[in-house]
Protein backbone atom coordinates (compact mmCIF):
# COMPACT_ATOMS: atom_id res chain seq x y z
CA UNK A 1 -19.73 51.68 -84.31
CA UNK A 2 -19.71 53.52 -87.68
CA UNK A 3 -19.56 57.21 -87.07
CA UNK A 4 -22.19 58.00 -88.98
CA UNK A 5 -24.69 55.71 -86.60
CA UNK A 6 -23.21 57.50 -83.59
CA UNK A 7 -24.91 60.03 -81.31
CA UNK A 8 -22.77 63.10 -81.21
CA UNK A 9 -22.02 63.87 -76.87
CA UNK A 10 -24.98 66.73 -76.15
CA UNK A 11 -26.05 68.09 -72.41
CA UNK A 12 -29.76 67.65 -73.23
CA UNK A 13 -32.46 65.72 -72.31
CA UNK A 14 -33.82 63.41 -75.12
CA UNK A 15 -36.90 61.84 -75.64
CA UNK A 16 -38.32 59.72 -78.28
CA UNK A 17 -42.18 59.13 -79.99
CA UNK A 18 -41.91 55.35 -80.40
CA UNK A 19 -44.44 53.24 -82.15
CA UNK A 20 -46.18 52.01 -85.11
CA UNK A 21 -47.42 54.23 -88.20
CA UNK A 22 -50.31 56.55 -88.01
CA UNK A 23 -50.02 56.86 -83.72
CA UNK A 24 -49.62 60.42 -83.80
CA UNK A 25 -45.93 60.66 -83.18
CA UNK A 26 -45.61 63.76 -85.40
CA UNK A 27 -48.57 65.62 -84.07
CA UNK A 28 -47.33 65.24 -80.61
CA UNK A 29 -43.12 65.98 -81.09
CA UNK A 30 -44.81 69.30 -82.25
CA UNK A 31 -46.57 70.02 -79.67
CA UNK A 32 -44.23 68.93 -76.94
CA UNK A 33 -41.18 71.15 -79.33
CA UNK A 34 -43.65 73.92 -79.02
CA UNK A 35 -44.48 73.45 -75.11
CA UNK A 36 -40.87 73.80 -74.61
CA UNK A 37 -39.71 76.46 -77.03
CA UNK A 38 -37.36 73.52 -78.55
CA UNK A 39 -36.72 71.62 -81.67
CA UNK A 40 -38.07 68.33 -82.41
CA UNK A 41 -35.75 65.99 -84.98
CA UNK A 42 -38.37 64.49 -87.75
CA UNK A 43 -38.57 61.02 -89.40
CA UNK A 44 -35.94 61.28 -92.04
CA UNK A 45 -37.79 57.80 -93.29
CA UNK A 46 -40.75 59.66 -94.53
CA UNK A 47 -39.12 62.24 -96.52
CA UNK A 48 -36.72 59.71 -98.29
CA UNK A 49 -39.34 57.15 -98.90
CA UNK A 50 -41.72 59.93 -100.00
CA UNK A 51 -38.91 61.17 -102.56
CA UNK A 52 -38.59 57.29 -103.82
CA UNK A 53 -42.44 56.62 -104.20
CA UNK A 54 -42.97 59.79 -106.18
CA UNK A 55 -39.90 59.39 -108.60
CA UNK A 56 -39.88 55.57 -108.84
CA UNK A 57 -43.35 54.62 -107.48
CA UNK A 58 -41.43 51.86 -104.90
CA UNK A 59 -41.82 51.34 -101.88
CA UNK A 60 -38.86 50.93 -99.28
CA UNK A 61 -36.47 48.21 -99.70
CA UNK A 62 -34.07 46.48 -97.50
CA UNK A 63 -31.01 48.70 -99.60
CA UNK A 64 -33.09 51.92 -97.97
CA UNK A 65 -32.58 51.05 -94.30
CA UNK A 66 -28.88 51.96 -93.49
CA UNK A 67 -29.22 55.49 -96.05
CA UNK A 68 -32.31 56.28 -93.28
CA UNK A 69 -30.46 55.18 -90.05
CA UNK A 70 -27.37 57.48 -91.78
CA UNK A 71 -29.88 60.57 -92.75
CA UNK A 72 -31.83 59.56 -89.07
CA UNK A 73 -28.69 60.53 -87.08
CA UNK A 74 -27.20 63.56 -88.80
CA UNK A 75 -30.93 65.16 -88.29
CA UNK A 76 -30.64 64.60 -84.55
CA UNK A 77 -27.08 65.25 -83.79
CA UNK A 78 -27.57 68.78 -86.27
CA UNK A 79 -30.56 69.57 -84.01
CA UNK A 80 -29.30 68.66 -80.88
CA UNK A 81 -27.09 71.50 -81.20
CA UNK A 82 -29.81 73.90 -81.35
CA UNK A 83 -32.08 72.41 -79.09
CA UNK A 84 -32.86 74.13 -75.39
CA UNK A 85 -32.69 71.56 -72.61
CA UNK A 86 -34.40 68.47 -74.60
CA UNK A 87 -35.13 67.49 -77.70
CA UNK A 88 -37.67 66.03 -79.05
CA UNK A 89 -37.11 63.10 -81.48
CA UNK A 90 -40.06 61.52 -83.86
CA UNK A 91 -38.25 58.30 -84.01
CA UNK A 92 -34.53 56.39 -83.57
CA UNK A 93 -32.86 53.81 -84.63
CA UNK A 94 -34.43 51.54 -82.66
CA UNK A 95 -37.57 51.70 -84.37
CA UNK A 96 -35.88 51.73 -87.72
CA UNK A 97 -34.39 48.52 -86.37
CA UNK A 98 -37.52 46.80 -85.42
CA UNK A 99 -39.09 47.90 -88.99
CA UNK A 100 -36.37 46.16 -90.46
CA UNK A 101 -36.91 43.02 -88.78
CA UNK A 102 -40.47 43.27 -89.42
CA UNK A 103 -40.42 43.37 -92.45
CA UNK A 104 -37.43 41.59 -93.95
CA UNK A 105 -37.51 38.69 -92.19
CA UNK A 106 -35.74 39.29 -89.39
CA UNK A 107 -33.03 40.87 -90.86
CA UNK A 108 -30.88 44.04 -89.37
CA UNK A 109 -27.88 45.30 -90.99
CA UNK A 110 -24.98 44.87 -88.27
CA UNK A 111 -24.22 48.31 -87.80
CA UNK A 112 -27.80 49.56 -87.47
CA UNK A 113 -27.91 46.98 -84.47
CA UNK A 114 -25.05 48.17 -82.83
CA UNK A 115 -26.14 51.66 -82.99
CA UNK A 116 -29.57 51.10 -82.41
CA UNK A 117 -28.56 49.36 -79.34
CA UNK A 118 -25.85 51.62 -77.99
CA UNK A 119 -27.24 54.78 -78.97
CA UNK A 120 -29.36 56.12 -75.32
CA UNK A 121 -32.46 58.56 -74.63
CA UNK A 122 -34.02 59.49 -71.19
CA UNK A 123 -36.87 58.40 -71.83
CA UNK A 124 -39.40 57.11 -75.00
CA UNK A 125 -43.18 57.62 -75.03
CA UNK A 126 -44.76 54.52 -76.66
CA UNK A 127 -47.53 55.47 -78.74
CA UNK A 128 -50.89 53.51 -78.83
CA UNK A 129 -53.09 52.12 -81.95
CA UNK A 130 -56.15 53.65 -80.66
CA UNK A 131 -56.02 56.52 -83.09
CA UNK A 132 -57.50 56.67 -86.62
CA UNK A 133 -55.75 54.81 -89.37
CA UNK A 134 -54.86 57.63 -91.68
CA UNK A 135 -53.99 56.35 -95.15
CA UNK A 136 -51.04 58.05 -97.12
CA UNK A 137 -48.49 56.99 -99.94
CA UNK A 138 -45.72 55.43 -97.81
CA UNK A 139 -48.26 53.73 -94.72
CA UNK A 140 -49.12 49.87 -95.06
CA UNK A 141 -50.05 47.05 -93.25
CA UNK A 142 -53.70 48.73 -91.00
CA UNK A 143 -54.53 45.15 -90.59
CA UNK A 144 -51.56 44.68 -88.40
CA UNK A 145 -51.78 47.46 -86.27
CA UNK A 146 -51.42 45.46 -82.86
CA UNK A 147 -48.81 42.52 -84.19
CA UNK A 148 -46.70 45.86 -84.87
CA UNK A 149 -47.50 47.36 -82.07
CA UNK A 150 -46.29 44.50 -79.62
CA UNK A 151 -43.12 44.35 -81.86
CA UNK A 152 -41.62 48.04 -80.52
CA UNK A 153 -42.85 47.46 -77.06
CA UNK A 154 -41.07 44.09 -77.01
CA UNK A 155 -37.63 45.94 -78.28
CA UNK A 156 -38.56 48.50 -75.42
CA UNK A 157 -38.34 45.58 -72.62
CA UNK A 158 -35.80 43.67 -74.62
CA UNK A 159 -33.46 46.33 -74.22
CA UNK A 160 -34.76 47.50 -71.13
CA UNK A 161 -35.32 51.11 -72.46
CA UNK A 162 -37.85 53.36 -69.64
CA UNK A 163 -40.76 54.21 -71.30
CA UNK A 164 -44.29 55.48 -70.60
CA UNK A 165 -47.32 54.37 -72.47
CA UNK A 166 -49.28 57.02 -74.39
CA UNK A 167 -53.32 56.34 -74.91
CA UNK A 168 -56.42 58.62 -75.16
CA UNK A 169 -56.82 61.50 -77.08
CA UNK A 170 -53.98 64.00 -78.27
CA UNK A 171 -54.85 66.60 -74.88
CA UNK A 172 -54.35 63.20 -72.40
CA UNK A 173 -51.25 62.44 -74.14
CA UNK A 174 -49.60 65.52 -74.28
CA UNK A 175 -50.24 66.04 -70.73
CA UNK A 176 -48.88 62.90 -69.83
CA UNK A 177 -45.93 63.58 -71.93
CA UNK A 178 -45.78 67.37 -70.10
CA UNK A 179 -45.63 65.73 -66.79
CA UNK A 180 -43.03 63.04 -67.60
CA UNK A 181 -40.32 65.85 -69.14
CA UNK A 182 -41.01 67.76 -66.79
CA UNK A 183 -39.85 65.17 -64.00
CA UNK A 184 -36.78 64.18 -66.00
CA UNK A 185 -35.99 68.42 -66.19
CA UNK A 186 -36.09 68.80 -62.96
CA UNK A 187 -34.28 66.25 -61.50
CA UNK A 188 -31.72 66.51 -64.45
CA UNK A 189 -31.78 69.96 -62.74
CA UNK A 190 -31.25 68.58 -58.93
CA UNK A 191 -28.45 66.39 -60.21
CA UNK A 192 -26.83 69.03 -61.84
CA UNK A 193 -26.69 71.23 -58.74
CA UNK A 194 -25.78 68.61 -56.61
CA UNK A 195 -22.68 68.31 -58.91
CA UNK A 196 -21.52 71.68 -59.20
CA UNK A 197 -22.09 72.37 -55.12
CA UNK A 198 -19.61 68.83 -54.89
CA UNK A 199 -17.15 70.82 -57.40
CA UNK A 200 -17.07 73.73 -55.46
């Protein structure tokens, strides 16, 4: 796997917001970052597409998608090392993969696949369409909400990543998000202790 792709070794717990535009991934790695006095690793997409659309006025194009797997992964490895027991993560490569194949045709540059597929998380929290379509600069395709939506829960059960759906408003998902970390914490915890008292 290209280096640049790879996820750097971290004791952590990582999670991932997982789904299609405007489902309030954002809002919530905030709020869960917050919740647990950690740092949450942002869509590098948005920030390099933004930069294109305002100095170019174009949109993203299959040339963009390995520069945003690249920028994608030095975010999260940087903040991994600064993150206290998880970290949140607004996206992966995973999701840059299925956008790729969404939208070119089917098309994923070979070493995005092999990270996206070998690169792991605890868990991902697959975000629902039943939250307002907010238009922006970079965000297309409302008419598709659901086709896209069945696309990243198919590469969830394709690659038979765990993952919890996330509906309702942004209080019922952040609790259900609360509760799920706070499972995978404390039995990271249990395991943890149960492998020091074997070391002892």
């Amino acid at each position: 796997m290209e280096k640049e792709l790879r996820q750097q070794a971290a004791n952590l717990i990582k999670v991932v917001l997982f789904g299609p535009e405007s489902t309030g991934k954002t809002t919530l790695s905030g709020q869960l970052a917050r919740h647990y006095n950690t740092v949450w690793a942002p869509e590098f997409a948005r920030e390099y597409l933004q930069k294109k659309w305002n100095n170019e006025r174009k949109t993203c194009e299959n040339s963009d998608i390995l520069p945003i797997a690249k920028g994608q992964m030095e975010i999260e490895n940087r903040l991994a090392k600064k993150a206290d027991k998880v970290l949140i993560c607004d996206t992966d490569l995973l999701e840059t993969k299925v956008y790729s194949e969404e939208y070119y045709g089917g098309f994923v540059d070979p070493k995005l696949d092999e990270a996206a597929i070998e690169n792991t998380y605890d868990l991902y929290f697959l975000t629902y369409i039943d939250t307002p379509w907010e238009e922006d600069d970079l965000r297309d395709r409302p008419e598709l909400r659901i086709e896209m939506f069945n696309a990243f829960e198919n590469a969830l059960k394709k690659y038979h990543r765990p993952y919890i759906l996330l509906q309702g408003n942004k209080e019922t998902r952040l609790n259900t998000a609360i509760k799920a970390i706070d499972e995978l914490i404390n039995n990271n915890h249990n395991l943890s202790s149960f492998s020091e008292s074997l070391n002892q």
